[in-house]
Protein backbone atom coordinates (compact mmCIF):
# COMPACT_ATOMS: atom_id res chain seq x y z
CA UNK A 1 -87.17 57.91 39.70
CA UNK A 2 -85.99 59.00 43.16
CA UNK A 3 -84.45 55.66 43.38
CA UNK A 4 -82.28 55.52 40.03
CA UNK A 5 -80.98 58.94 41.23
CA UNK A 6 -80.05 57.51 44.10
CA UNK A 7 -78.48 54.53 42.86
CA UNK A 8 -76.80 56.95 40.47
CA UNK A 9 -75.87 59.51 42.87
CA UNK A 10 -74.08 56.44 44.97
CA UNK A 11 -72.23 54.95 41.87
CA UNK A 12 -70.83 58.34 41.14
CA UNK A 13 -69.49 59.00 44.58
CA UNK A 14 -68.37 55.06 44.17
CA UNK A 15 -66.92 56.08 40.46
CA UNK A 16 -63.00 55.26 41.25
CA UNK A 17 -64.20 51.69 42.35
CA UNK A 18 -66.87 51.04 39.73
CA UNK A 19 -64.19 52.23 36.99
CA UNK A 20 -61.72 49.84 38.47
CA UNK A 21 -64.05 47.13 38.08
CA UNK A 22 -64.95 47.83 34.47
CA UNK A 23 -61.32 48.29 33.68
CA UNK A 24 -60.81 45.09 35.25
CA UNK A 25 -63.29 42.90 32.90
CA UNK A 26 -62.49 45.01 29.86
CA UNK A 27 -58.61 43.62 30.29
CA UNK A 28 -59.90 40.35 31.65
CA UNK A 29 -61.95 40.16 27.74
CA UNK A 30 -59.00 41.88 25.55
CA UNK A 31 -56.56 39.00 27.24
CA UNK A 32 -59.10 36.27 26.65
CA UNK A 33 -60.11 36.80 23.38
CA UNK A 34 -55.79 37.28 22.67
CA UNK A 35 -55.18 34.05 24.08
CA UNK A 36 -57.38 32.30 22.36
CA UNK A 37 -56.43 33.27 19.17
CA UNK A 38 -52.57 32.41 19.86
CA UNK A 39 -53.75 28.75 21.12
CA UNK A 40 -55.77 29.04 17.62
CA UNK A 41 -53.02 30.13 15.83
CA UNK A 42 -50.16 27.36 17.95
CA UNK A 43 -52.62 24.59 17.21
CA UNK A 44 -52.89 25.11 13.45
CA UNK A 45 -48.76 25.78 13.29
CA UNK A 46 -48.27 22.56 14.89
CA UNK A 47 -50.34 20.67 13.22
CA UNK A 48 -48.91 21.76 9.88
CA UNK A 49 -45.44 20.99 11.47
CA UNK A 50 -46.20 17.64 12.20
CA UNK A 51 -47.99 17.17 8.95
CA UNK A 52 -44.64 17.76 7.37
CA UNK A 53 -42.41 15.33 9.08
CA UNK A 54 -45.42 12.55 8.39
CA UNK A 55 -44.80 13.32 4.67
CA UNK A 56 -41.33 13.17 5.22
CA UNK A 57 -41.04 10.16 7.27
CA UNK A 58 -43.21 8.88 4.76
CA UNK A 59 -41.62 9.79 1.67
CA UNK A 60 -37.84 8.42 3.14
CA UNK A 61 -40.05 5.06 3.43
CA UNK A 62 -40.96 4.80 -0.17
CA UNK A 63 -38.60 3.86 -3.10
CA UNK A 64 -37.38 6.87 -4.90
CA UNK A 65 -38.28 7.15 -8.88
CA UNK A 66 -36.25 9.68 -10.58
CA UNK A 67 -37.95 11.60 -13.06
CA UNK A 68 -35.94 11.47 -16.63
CA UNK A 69 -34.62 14.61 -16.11
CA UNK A 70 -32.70 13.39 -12.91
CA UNK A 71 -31.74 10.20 -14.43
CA UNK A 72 -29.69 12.06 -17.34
CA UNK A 73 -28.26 14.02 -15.09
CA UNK A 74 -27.15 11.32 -12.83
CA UNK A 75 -25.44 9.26 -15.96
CA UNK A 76 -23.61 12.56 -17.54
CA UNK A 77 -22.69 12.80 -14.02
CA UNK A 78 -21.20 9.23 -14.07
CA UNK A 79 -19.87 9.67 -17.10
CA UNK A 80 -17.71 12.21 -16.54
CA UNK A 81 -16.20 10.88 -12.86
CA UNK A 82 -15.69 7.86 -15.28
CA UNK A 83 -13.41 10.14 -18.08
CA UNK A 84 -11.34 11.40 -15.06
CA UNK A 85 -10.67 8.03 -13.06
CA UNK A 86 -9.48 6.61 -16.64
CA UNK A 87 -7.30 9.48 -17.21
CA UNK A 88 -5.72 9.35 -13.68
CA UNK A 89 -5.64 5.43 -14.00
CA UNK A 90 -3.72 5.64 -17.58
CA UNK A 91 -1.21 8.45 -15.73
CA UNK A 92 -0.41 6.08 -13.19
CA UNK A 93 -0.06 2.98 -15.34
CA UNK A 94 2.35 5.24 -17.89
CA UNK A 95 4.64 6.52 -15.48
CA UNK A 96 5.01 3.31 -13.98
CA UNK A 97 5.61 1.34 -17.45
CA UNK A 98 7.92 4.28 -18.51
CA UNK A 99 10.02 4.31 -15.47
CA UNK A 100 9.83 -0.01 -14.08
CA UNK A 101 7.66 -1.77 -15.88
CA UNK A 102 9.03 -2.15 -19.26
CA UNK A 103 10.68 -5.18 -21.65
CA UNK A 104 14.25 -4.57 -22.27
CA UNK A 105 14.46 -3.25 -25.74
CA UNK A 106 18.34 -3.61 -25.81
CA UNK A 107 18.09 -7.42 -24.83
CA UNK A 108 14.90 -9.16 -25.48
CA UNK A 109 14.00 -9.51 -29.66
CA UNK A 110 11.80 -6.93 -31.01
CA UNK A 111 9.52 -9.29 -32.25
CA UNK A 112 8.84 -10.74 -28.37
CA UNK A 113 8.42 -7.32 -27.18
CA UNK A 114 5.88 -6.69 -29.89
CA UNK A 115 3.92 -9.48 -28.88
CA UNK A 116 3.91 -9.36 -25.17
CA UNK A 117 2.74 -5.96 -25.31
CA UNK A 118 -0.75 -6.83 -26.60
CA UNK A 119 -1.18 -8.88 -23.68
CA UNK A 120 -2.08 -7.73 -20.46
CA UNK A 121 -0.35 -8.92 -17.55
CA UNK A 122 -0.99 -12.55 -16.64
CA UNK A 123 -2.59 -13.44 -20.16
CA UNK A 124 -1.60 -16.97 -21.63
CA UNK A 125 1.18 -16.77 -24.61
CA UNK A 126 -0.54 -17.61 -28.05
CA UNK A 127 1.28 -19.73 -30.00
CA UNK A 128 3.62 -16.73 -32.10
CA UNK A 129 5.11 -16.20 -28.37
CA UNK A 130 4.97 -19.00 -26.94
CA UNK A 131 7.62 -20.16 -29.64
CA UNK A 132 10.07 -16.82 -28.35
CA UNK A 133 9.90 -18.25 -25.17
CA UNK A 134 13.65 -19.33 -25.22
CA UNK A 135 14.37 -15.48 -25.95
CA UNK A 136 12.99 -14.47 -22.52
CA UNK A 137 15.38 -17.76 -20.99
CA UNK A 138 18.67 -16.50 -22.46
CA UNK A 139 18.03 -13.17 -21.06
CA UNK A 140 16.98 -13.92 -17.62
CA UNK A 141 19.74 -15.82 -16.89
CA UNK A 142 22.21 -13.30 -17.66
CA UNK A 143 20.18 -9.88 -15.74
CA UNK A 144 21.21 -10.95 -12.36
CA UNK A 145 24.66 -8.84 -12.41
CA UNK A 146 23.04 -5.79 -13.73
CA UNK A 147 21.07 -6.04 -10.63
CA UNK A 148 24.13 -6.00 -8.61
CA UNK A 149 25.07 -2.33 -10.55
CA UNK A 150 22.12 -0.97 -8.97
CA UNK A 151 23.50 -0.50 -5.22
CA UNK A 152 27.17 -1.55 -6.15
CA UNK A 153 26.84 -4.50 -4.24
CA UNK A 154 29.95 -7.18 -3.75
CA UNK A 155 29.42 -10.13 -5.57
CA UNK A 156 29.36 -13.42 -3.92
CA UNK A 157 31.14 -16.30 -5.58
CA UNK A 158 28.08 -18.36 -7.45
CA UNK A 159 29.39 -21.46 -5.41
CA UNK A 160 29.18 -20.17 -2.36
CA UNK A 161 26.20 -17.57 -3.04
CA UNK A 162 23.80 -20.91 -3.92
CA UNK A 163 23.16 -21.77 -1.11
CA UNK A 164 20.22 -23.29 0.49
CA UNK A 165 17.71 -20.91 2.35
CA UNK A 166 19.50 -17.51 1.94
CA UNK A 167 22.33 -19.07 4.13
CA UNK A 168 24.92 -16.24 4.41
CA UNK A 169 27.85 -18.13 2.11
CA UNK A 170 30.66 -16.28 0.72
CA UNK A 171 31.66 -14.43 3.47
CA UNK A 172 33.93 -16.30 6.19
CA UNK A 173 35.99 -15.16 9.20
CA UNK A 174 34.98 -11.54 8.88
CA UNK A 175 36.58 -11.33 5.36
CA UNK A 176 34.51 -13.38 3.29
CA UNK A 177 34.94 -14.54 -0.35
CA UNK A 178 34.05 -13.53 -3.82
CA UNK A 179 34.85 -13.46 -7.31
CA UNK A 180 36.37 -10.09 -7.22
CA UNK A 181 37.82 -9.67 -3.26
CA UNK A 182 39.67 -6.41 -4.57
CA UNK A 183 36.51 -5.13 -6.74
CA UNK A 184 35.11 -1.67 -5.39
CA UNK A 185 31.78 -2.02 -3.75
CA UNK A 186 29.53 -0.28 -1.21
CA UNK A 187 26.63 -2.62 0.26
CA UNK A 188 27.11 -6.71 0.92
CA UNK A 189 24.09 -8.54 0.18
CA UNK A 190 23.93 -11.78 1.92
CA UNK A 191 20.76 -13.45 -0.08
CA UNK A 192 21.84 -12.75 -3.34
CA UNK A 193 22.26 -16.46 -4.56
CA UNK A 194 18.32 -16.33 -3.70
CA UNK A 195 17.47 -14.19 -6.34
CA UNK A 196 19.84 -15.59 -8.29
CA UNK A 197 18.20 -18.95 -7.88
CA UNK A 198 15.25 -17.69 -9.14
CA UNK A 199 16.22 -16.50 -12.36
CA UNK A 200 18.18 -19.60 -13.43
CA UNK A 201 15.13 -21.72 -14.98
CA UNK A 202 16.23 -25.53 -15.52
CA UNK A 203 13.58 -25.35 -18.04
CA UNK A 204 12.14 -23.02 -21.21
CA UNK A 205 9.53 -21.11 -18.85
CA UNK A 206 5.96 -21.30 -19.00
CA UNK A 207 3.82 -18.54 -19.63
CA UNK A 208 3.40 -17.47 -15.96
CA UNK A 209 6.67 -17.90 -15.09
CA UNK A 210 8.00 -15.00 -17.15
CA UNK A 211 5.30 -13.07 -16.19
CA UNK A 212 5.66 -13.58 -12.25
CA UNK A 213 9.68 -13.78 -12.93
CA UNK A 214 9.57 -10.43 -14.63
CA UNK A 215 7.37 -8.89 -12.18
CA UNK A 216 10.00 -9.71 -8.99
CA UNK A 217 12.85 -8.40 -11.08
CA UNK A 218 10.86 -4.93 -11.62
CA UNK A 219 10.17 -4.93 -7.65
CA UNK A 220 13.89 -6.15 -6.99
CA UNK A 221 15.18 -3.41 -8.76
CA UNK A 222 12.32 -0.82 -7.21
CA UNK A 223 13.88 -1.90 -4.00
CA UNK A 224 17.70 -1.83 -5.10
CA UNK A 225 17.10 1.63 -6.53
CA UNK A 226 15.43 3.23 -3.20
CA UNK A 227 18.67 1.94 -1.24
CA UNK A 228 20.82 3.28 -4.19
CA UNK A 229 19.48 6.18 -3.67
CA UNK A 230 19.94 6.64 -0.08
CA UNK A 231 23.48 5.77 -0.09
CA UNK A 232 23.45 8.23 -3.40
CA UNK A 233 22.13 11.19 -0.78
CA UNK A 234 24.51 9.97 1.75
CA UNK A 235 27.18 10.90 -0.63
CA UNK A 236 28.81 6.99 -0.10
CA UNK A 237 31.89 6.32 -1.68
CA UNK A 238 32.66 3.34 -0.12
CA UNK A 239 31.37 0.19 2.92
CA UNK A 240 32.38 2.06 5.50
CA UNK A 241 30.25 5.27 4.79
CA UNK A 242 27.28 4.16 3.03
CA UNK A 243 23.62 4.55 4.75
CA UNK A 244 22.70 1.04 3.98
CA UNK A 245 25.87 -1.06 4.28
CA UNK A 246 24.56 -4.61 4.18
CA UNK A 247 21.15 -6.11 2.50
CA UNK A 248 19.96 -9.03 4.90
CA UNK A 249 17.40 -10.36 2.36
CA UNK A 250 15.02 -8.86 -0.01
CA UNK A 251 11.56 -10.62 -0.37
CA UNK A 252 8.87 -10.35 -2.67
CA UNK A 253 5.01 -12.28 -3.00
CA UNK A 254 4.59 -14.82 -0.77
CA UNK A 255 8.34 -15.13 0.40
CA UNK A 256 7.64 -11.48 2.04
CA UNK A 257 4.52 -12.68 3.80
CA UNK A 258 6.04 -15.99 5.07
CA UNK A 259 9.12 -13.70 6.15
CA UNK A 260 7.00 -11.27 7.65
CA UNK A 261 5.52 -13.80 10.20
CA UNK A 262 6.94 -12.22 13.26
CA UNK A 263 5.22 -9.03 13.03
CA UNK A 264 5.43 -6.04 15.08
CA UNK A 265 5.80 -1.91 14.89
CA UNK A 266 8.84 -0.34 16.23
CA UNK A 267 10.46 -1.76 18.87
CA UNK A 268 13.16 -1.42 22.00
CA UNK A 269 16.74 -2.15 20.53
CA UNK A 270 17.91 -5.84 20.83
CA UNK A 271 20.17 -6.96 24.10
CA UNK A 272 21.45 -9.87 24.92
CA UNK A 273 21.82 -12.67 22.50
CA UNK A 274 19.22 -11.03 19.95
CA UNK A 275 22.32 -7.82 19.33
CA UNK A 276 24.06 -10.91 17.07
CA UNK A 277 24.65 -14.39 16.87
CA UNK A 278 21.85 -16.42 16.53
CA UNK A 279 19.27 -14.48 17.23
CA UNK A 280 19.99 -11.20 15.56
CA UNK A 281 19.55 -10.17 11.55
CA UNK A 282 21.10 -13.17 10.04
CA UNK A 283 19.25 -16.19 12.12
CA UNK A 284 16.26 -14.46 11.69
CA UNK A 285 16.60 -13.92 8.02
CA UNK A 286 18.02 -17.40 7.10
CA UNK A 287 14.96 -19.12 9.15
CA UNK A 288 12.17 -16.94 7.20
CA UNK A 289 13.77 -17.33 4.30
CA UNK A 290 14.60 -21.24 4.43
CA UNK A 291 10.49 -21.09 5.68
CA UNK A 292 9.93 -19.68 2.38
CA UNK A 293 11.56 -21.71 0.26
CA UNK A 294 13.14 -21.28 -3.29
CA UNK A 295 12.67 -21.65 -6.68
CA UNK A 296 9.19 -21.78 -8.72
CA UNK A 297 6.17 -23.72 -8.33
CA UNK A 298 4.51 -25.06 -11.51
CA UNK A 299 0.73 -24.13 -12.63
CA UNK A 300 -1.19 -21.70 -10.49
CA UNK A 301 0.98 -22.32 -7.31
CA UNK A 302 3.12 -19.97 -8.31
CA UNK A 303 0.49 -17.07 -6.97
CA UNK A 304 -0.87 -18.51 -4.00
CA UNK A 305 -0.03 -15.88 -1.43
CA UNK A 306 1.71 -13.82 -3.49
CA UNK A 307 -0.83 -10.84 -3.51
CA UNK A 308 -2.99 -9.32 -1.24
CA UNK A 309 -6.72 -8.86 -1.47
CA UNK A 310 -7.66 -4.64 -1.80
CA UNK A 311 -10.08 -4.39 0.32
CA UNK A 312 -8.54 -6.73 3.77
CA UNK A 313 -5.41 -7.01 3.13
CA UNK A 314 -4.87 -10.74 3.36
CA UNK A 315 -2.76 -13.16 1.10
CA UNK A 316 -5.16 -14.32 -1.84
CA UNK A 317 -5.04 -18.00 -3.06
CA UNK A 318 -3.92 -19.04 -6.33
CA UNK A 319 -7.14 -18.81 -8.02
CA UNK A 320 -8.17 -15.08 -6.90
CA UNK A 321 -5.11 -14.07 -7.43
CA UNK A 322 -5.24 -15.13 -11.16
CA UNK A 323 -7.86 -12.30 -11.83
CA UNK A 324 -5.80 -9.44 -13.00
CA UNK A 325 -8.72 -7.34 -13.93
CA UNK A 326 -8.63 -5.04 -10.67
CA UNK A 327 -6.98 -1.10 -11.07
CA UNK A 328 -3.79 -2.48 -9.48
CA UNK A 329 -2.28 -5.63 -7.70
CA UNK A 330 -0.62 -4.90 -3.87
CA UNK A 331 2.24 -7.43 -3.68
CA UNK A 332 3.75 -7.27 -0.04
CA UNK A 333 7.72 -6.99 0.12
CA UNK A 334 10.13 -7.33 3.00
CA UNK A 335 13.69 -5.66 3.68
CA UNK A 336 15.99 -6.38 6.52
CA UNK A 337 19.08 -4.13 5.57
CA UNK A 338 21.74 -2.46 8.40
CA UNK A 339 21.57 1.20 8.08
CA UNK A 340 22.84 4.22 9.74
CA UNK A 341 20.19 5.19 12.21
CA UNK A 342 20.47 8.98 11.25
CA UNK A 343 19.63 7.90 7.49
CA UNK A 344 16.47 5.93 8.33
CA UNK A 345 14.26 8.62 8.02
CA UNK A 346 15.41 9.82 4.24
CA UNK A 347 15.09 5.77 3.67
CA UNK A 348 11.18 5.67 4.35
CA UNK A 349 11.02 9.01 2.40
CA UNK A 350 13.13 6.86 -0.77
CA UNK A 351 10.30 4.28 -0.57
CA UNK A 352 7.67 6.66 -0.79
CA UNK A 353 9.07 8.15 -3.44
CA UNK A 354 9.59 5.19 -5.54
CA UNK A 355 8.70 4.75 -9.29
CA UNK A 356 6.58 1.84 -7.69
CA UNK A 357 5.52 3.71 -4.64
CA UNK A 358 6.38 1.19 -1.29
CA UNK A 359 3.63 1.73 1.51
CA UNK A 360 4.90 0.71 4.49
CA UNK A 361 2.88 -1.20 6.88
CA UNK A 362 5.16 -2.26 9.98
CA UNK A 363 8.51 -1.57 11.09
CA UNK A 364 11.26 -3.31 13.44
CA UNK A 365 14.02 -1.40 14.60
CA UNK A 366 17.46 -3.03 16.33
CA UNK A 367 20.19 -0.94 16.84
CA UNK A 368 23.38 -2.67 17.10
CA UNK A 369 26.42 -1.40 18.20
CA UNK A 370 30.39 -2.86 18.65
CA UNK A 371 33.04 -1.35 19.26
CA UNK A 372 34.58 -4.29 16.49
CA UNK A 373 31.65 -3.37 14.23
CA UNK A 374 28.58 -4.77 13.14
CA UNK A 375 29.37 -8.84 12.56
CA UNK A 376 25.87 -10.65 12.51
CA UNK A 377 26.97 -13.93 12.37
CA UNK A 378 24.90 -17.44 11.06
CA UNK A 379 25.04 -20.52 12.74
CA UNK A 380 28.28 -21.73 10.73
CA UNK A 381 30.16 -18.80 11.82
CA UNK A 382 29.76 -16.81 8.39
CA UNK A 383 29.41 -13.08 8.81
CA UNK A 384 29.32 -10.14 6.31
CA UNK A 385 33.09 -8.35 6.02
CA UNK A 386 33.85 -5.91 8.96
CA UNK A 387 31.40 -2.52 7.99
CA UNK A 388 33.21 -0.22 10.30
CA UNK A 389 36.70 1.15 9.79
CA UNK A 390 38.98 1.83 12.56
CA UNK A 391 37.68 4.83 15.45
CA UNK A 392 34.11 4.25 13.17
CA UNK A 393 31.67 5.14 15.86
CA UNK A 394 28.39 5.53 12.94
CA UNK A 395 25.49 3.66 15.68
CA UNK A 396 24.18 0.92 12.96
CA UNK A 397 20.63 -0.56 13.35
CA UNK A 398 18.47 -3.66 11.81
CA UNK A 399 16.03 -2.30 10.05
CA UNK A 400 13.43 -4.43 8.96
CA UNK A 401 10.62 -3.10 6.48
CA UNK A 402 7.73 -4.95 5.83
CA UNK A 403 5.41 -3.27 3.31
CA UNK A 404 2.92 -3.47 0.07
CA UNK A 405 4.37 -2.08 -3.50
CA UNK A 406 1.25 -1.21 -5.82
CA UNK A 407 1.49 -1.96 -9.16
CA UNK A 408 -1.03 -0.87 -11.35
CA UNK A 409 -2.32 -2.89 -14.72
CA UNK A 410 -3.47 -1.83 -18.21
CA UNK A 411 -6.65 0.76 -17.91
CA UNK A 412 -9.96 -0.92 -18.65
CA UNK A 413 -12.52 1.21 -19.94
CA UNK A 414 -14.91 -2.31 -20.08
CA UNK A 415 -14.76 -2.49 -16.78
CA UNK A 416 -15.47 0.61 -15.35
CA UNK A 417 -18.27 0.85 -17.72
CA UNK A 418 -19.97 -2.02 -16.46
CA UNK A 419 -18.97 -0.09 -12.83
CA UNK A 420 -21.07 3.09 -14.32
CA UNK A 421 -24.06 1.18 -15.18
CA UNK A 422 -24.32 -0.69 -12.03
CA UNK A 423 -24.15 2.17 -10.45
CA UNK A 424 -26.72 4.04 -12.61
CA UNK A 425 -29.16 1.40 -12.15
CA UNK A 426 -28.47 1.77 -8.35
CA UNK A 427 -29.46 5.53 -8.51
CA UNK A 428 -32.71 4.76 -11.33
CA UNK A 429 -34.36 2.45 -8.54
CA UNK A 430 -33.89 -0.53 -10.43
């Protein structure tokens, strides 16, 4: 007994210490037992975590199966993008048919436009047109001056506008020739006997050549109605104050793409040599064009390179090109014209604008400048007339616009259905 009161009598005078110590293991158990349960409680979080992205990494792995439910939804879904591309598709192909893309009513029988309209472009002629054909001949051969209407250009004697290549004919020590020399006019265009050429058939026309024939005289007057208006904007009232004041060439199809072989975006003005003569706008012109050749090739020919595939952008051979059933067809153009400088701006806006909308994909700039005035001249010494009057300081430039007009055919509500399904099967697994 005397002992435990001593032992007790030395832990109480010891009491700060031996409460310290107590103190000390009581913590020491409270953190112990607290760690332990958040390692307990981090270990079971993690693993849950990770059990998670396993099903995930394993569900991405395995092919999805739609229930029903999602299926329906998916093809209502469909359906409806379907209604709306048709509707914006038919818009397009409307406006386009009601402003360009339309059979003269005034000058081709009513019987031929009747029939023609049943087809879609490209379709062979059954034998009720086919026997009309001579109606579409007569009338081609006498559109080409209503083209020249369009920009009020001066029109080139048929002698000496026929000539091989797009040579510059009619126009001769700075003066030039034509059927009318006192006739009002605004813009010279130097290729006209091209496209001239090109509507004079030696023969009644086949099938396809109406419908490629027809097609270049919609985008020929696309393009003669952006320049129209330009010079309309410019307020022009005659050469010497018009925005465009000569048409190099016009090209359409293949022509453009064989004309367009010196590519390049904007570039330093000409110098030298290149500012005229030989190696300005007209040699350039007349050695794409003579490249290009004229007239029609029989069959198929007729639309090798003449479009361009959607999705690169490359000239399609004949036999691709044959398959009209796309949403539109992109048939490249080309335009080397001499413009104001000041004015080029409102004429990219006037292709953009365009019943047949013109995208432009490259773009050459020349400025030329004379105090004489702008005289490109061709290798025989023909020239457009003098485009600047006297103190006439308007800065002129070759412009030369390469670029793709979209032209959209008959809606197809086969073939986007076929599209839909495809595309539902994609989304069902299948």
């Amino acid at each position: 007994m005397d002992q435990v009161r001593a032992t007790l009598k030395v832990l109480w005078e010891q009491r700060f210490w031996v409460l310290c110590v107590i103190a000390l293991l009581v913590a020491s158990g409270v953190w112990s037992l607290a760690t332990t349960d958040l390692q307990r409680q981090f270990a079971q979080r993690k693993s849950a975590i990770e059990r998670q992205f396993t099903a995930i990494k394993k569900l991405n792995s395995q092919r999805l199966h739609p229930n029903e439910q999602v299926i329906e939804e998916n093809r209502q879904q469909l359906v409806q993008e379907s209604q709306i591309t048709l509707q914006i598709w038919q818009d397009l192909y409307e406006s386009q048919t009601r402003e360009v893309l339309y059979w003269p009513q005034d000058q081709l029988r009513a019987e031929f436009i009747a029939e023609i309209n049943k087809l879609r472009f490209g379709d062979p002629f059954p034998p009720k047109l086919s026997r009309m054909r001579d109606n579409y001949w007569n009338y081609i051969q006498k559109r080409f001056g209503s083209l020249l209407k369009i920009v009020a250009a001066l029109p080139l004697s048929e002698e000496r506008g026929r000539t091989a290549g797009g040579e510059y004919g009619g126009f001769r020590d700075g003066r030039g020739t034509s059927d009318a020399d006192d006739q009002d006019y605004l813009v010279q265009w130097l290729d006209q006997g091209k496209v001239r050429d090109q509507l004079d058939f030696k023969t009644n026309p086949k099938a396809l050549e109406i419908w490629v024939t027809q097609e270049d005289l919609w985008v020929y007057e696309n393009l003669l109605n952006v320049i129209a208006h330009t010079n309309r904007a410019r307020g022009a009232t005659r050469p010497d104050n018009a925005a465009i004041r000569v048409i190099v060439s016009l090209e359409v199809g293949r022509a453009a793409v064989v004309g367009g072989d010196d590519q390049g975006n904007i570039v330093p003005p000409a110098t030298g040599e290149g500012a005229s003569g030989r190696g300005g706008a007209a040699g350039r012109g007349r050695e794409r064009t003579s490249r290009a050749g004229g007239g029609r090739d029989s069959g198929t020919k007729i639309l090798e390179s003449r479009y361009l595939d959607l999705t690169t952008g490359e000239p399609l051979p004949a036999g691709d090109a044959a398959n009209f059933r796309t949403e539109f067809r992109q048939l490249p153009i080309r335009m080397l014209l001499i413009v104001e400088q000041t004015w080029i701006p409102q004429l990219l806006v006037a292709c953009a604008n365009a019943a047949l909308p013109i995208e432009v994909k490259q773009l050459r700039i020349n400025p030329q400048q004379s105090g004489a005035g702008y005289a490109t001249q061709s290798s025989a010494g023909n020239a457009p007339r003098n485009l600047e009057s006297e103190g006439d300081t308007t800065a002129l430039a070759e412009l030369e616009i390469q670029g793709v007009v979209f032209i959209y055919n008959r809606p197809d509500q086969e073939m986007l259905r076929l599209a839909d399904q495809q595309q539902a099967s994609q989304l069902a697994g299948n």
